[in-house]
C-alpha atoms as a PDB file:
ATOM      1  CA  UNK A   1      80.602  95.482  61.092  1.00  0.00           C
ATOM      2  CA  UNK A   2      81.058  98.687  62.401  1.00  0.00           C
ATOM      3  CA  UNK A   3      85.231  99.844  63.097  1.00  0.00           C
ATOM      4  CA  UNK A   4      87.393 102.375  63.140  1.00  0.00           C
ATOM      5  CA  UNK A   5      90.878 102.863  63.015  1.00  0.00           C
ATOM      6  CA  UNK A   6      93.530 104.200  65.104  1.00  0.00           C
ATOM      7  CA  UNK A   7      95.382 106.601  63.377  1.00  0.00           C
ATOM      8  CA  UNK A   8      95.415 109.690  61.142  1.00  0.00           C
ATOM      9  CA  UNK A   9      98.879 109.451  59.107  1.00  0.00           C
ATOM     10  CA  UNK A  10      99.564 108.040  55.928  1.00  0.00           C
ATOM     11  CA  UNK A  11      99.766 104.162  56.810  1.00  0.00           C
ATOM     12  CA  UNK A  12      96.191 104.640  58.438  1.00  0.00           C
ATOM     13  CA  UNK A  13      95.128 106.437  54.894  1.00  0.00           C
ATOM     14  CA  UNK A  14      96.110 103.586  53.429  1.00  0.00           C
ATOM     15  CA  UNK A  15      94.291 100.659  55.296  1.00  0.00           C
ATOM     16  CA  UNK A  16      91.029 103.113  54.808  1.00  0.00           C
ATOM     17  CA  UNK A  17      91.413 102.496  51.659  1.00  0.00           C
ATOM     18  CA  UNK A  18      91.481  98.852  51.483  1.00  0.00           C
ATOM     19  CA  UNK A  19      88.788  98.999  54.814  1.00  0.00           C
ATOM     20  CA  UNK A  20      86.356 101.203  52.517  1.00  0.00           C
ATOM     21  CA  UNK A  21      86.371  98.581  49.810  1.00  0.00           C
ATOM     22  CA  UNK A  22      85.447  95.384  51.903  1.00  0.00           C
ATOM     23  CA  UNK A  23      81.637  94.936  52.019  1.00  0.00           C
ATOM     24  CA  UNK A  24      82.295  93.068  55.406  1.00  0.00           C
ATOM     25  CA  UNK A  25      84.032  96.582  57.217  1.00  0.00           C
ATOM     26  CA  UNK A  26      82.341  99.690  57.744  1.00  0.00           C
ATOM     27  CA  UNK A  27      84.508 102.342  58.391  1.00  0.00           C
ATOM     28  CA  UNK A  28      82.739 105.199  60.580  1.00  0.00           C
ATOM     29  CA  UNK A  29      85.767 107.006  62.266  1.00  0.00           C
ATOM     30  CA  UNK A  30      89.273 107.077  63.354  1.00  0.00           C
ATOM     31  CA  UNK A  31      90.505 107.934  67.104  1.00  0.00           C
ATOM     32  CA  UNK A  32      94.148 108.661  67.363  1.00  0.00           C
ATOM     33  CA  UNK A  33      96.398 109.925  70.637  1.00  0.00           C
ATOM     34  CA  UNK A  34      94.710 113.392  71.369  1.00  0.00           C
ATOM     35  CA  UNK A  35      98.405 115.579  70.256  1.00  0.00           C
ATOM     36  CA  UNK A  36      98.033 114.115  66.716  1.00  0.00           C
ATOM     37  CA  UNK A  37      94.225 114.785  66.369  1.00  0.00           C
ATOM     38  CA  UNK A  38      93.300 117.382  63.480  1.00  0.00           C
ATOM     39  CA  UNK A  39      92.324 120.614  64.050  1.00  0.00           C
ATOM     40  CA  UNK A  40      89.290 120.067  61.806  1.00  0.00           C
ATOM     41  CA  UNK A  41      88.140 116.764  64.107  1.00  0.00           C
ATOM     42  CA  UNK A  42      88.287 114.867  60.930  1.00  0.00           C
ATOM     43  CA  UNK A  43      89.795 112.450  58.836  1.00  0.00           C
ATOM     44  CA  UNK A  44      88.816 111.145  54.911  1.00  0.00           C
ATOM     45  CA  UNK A  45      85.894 112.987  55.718  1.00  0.00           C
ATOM     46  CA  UNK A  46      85.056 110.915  58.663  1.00  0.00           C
ATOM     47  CA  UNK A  47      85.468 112.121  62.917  1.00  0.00           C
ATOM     48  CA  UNK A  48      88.433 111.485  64.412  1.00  0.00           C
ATOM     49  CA  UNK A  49      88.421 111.055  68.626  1.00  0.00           C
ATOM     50  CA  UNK A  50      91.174 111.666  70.447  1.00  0.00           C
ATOM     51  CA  UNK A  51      91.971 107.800  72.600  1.00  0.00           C
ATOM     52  CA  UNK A  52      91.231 109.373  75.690  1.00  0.00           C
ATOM     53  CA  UNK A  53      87.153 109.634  75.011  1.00  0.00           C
ATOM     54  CA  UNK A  54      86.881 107.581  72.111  1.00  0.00           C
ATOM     55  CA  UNK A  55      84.168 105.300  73.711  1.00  0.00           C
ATOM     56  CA  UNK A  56      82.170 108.612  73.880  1.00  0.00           C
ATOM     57  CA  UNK A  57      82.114 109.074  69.856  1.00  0.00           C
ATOM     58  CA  UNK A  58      82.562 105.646  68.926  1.00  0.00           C
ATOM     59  CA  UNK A  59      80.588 103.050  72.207  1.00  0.00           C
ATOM     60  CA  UNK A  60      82.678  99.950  72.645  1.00  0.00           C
ATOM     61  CA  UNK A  61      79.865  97.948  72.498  1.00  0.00           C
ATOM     62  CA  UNK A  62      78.736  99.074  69.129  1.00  0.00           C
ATOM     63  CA  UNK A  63      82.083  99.733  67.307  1.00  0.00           C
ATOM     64  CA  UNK A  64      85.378  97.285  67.055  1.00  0.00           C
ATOM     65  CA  UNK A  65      88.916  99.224  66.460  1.00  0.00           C
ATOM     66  CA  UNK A  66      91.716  97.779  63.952  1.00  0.00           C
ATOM     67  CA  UNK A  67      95.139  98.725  64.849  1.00  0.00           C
ATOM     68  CA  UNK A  68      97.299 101.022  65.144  1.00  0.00           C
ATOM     69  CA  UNK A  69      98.679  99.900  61.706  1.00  0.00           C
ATOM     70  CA  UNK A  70     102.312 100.968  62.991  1.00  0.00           C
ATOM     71  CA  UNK A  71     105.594  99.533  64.026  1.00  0.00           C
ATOM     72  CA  UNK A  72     106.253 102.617  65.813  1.00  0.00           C
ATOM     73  CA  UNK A  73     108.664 102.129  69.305  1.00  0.00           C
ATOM     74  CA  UNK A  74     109.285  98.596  67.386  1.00  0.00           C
ATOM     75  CA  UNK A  75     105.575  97.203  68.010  1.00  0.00           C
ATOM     76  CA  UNK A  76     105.347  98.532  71.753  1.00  0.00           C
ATOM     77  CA  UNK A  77     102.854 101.288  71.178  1.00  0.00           C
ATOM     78  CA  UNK A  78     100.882  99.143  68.927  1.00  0.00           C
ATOM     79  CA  UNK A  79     101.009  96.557  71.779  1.00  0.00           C
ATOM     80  CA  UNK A  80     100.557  99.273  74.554  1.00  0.00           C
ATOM     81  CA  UNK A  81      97.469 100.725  72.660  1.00  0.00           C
ATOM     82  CA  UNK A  82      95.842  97.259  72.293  1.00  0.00           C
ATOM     83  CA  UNK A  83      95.788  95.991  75.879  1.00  0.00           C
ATOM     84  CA  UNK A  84      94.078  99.558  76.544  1.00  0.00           C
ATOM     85  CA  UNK A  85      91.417  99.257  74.365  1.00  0.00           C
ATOM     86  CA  UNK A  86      90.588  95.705  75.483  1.00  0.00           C
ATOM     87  CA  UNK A  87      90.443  97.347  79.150  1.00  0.00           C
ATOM     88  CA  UNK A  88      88.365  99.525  78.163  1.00  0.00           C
ATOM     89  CA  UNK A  89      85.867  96.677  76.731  1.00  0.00           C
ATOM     90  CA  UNK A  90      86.255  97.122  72.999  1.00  0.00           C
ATOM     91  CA  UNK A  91      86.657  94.071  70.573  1.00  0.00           C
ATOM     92  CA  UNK A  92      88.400  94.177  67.516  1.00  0.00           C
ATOM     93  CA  UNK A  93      88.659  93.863  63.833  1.00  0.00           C
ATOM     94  CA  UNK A  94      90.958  91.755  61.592  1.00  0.00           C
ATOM     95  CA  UNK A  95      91.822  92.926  57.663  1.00  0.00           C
ATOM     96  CA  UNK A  96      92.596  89.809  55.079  1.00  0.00           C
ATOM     97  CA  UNK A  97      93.042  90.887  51.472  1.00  0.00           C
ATOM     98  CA  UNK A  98      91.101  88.414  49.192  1.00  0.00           C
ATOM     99  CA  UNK A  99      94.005  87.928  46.723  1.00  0.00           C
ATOM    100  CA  UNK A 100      96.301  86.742  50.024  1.00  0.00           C
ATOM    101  CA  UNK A 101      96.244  82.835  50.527  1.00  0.00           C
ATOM    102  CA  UNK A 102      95.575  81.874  54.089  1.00  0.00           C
ATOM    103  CA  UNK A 103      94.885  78.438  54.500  1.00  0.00           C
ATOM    104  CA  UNK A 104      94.265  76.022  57.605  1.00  0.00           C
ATOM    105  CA  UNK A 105      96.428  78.883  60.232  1.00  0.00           C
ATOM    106  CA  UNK A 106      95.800  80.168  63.050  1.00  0.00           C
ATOM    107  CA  UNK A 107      95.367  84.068  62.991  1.00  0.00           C
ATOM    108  CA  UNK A 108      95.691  86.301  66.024  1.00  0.00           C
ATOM    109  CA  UNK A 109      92.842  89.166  66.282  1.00  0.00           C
ATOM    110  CA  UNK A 110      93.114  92.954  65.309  1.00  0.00           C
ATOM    111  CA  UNK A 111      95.743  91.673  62.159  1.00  0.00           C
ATOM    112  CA  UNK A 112      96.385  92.982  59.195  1.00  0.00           C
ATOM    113  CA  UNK A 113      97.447  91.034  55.956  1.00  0.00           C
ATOM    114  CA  UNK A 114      97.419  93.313  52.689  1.00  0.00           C
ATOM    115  CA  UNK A 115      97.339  91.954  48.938  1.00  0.00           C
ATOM    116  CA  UNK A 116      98.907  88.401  48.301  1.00  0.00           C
ATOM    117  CA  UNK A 117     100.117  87.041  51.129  1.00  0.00           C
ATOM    118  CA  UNK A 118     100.357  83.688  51.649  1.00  0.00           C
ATOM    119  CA  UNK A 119     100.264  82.203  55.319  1.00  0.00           C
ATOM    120  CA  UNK A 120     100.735  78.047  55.021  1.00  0.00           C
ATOM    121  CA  UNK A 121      98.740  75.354  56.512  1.00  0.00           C
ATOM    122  CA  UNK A 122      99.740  74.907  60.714  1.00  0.00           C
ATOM    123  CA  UNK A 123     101.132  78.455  60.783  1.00  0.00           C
ATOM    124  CA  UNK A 124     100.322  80.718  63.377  1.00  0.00           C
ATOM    125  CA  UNK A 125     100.352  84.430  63.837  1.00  0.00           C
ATOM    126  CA  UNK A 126      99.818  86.098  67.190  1.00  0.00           C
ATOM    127  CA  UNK A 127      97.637  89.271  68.063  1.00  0.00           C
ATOM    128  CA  UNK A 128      98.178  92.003  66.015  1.00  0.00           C
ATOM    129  CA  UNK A 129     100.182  90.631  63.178  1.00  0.00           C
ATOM    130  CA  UNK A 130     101.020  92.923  60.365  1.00  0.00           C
ATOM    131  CA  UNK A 131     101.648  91.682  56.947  1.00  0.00           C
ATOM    132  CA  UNK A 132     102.371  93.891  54.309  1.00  0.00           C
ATOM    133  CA  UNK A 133     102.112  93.108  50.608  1.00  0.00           C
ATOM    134  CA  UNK A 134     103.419  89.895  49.079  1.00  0.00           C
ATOM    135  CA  UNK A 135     104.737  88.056  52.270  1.00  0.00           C
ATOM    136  CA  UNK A 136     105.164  84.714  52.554  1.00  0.00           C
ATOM    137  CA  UNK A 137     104.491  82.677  55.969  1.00  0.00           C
ATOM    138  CA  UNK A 138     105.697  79.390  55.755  1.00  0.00           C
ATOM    139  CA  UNK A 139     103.864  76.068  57.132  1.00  0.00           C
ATOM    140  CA  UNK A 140     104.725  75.358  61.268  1.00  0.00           C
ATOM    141  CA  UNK A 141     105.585  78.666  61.777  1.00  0.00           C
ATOM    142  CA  UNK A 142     104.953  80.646  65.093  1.00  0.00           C
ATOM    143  CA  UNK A 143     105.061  84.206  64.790  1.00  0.00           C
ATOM    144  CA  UNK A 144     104.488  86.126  68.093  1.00  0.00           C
ATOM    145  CA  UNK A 145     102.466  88.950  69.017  1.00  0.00           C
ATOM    146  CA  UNK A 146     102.816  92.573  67.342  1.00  0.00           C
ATOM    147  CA  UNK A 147     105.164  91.543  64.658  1.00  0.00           C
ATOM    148  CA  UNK A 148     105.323  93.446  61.591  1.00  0.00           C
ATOM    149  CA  UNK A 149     106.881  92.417  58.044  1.00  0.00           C
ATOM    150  CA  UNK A 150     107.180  94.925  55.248  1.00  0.00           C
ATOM    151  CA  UNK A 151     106.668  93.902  51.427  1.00  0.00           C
ATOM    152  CA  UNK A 152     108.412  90.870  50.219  1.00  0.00           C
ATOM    153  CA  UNK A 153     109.536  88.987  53.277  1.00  0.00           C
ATOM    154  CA  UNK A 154     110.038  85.254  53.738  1.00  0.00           C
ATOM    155  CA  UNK A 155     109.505  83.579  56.754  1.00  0.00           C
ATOM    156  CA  UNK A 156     110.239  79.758  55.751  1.00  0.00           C
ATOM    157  CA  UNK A 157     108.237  76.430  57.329  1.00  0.00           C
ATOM    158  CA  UNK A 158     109.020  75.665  61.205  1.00  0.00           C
ATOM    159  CA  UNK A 159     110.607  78.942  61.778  1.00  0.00           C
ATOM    160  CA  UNK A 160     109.776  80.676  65.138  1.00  0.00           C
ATOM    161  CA  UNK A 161     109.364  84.886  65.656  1.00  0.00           C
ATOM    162  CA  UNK A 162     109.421  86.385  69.295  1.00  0.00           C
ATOM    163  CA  UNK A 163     106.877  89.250  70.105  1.00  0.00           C
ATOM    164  CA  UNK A 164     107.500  92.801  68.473  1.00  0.00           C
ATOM    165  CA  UNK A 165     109.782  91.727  65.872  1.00  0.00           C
ATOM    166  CA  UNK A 166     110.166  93.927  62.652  1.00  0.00           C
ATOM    167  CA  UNK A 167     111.302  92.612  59.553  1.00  0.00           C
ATOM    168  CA  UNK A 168     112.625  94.840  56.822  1.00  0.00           C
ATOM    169  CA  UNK A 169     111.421  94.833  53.268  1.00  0.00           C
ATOM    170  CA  UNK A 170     112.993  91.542  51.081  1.00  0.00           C
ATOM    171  CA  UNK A 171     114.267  90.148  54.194  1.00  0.00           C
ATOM    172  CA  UNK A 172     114.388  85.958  54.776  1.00  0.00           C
ATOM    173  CA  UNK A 173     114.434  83.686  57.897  1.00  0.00           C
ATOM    174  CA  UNK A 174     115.582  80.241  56.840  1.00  0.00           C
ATOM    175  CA  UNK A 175     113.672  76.902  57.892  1.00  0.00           C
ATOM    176  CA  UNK A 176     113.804  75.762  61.774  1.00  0.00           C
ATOM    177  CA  UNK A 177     115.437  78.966  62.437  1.00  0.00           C
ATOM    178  CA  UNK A 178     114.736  81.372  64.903  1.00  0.00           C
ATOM    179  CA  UNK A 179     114.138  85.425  65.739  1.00  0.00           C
ATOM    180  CA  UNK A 180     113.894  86.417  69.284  1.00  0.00           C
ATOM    181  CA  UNK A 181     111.413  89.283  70.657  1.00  0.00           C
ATOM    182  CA  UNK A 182     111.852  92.904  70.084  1.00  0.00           C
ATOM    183  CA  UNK A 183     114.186  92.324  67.668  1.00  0.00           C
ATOM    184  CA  UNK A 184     114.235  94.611  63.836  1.00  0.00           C
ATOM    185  CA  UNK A 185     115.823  92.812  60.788  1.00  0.00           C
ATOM    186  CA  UNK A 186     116.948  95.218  58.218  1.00  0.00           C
ATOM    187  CA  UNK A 187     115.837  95.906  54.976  1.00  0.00           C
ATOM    188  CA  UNK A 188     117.157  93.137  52.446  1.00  0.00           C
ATOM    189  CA  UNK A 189     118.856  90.565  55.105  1.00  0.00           C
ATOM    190  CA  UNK A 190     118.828  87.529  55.021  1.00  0.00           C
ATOM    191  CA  UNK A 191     118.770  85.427  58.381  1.00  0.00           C
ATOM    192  CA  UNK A 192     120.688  82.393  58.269  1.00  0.00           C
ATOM    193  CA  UNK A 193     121.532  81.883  62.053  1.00  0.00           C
ATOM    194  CA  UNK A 194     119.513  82.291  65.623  1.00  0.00           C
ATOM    195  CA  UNK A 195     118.741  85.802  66.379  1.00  0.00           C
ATOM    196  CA  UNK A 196     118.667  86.643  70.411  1.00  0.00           C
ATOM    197  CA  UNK A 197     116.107  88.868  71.810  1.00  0.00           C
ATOM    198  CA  UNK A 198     116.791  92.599  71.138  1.00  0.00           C
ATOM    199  CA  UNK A 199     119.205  92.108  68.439  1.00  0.00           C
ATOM    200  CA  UNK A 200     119.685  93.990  65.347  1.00  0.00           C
ATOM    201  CA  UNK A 201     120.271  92.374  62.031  1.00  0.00           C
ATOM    202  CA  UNK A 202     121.716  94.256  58.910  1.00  0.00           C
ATOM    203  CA  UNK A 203     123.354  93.444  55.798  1.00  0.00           C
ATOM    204  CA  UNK A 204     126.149  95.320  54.371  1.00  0.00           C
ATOM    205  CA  UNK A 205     125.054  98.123  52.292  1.00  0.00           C
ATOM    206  CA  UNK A 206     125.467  98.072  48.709  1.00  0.00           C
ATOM    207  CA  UNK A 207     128.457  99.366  46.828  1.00  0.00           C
ATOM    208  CA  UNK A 208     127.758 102.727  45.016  1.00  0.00           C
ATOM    209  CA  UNK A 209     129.924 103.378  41.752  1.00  0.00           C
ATOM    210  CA  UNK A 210     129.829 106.981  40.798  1.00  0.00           C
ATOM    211  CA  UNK A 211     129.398 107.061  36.813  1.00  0.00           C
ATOM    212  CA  UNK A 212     129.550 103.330  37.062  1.00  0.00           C
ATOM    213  CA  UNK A 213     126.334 102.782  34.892  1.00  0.00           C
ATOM    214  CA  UNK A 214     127.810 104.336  32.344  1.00  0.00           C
ATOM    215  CA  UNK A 215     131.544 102.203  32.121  1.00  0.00           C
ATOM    216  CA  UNK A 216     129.371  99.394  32.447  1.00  0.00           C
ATOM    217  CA  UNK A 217     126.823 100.196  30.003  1.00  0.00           C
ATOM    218  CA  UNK A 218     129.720 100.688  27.276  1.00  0.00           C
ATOM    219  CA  UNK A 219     131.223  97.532  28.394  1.00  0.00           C
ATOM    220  CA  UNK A 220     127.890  95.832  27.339  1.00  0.00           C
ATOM    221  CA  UNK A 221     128.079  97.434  24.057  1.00  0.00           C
ATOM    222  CA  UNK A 222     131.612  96.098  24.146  1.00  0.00           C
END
């Protein structure tokens, strides 16, 4: 299958590389929004089209798109770019890591889920999920559309996710609990309580003890 990606930054370097090693995905290009596009018209050695002729370069008929890979305006422009390449009659691709677990779910198109993941039985992800690394979906969940969790979250069994919802690295939404739309949970909180749409969730920050790993080193010692 022929794709390319939206984007030319660093999380769209990344995804290349896991694209370029998946006998299934052949990457042939990139298109990105034409004020980011190189000056060189390429990218990993590849063309890059600027979105507003990309179905010159790269025929929607031929070639499906994956992303963006971005939480960028909290999901919106991921969202916004989506619905505008489906106008314009292109399909898309999906990305599932083999070492991620995803077993008897439902998976929305043009998602991403990177290296072990695991998405339970009855779960179901909307368009354009993004998984990072090592997140956990739990069984009955509903996540909405354009939702993005960084490394190391926990979404427990039965919980429910609103569209355009980030989650934070190490963050945790408890069982039968749930996250409204457009809302962004902080790095490293955990979510033990209904979250309304639009609402921001962070943790306290961490208490920094200048010289303090050294008093409590020589405490260890004793």
């Amino acid at each position: 299958m022929d794709i390319i990606l939206f984007g030319v930054g660093q999380i769209a370097e990344v995804m290349a590389h896991y694209v370029q090693q998946d006998p299934h995905l052949n990457l042939v290009g990139f298109t990105v929004d034409r004020a980011y596009l190189p000056p060189s018209g390429e990218f990993k050695g590849l063309p890059v089209a600027a979105w507003d002729e990309a179905d010159t370069l790269f025929p929607p008929g031929k070639i499906r798109i994956l992303g963006p890979v971005s939480y960028r305006g909290n999901n919106t422009f991921r969202r916004d770019r989506h619905f505008e390449a489906k106008e314009r009659g292109y399909s898309f691709a999906s990305y599932i890591h083999p070492s991620s677990h995803v077993s008897g779910a439902e998976i929305g198109e043009n998602s991403v889920i990177l290296e072990d993941c695991t998405v339970q039985p009855y779960a179901k992800l909307g368009t354009g999920s993004i998984l990072w690394s090592k997140v956990h979906i739990g069984h009955h969940a509903q996540i909405g559309d354009f939702c993005f969790f960084a490394s190391f979250c926990g979404i427990a069994g039965n919980a429910r996710v609103g569209d355009c919802t980030f989650f934070g690295g190490q963050t945790g939404l408890a069982d039968n609990l749930s996250v409204g739309s457009g809302c962004i949970i902080g790095a490293g909180t955990p979510v033990t309580e209904n979250i309304p749409d639009g609402a921001l969730a962070i943790s306290r920050g961490v208490r920094v003890l200048p010289n303090g790993a050294r008093r409590f080193a020589r405490r260890l010692l004793g």
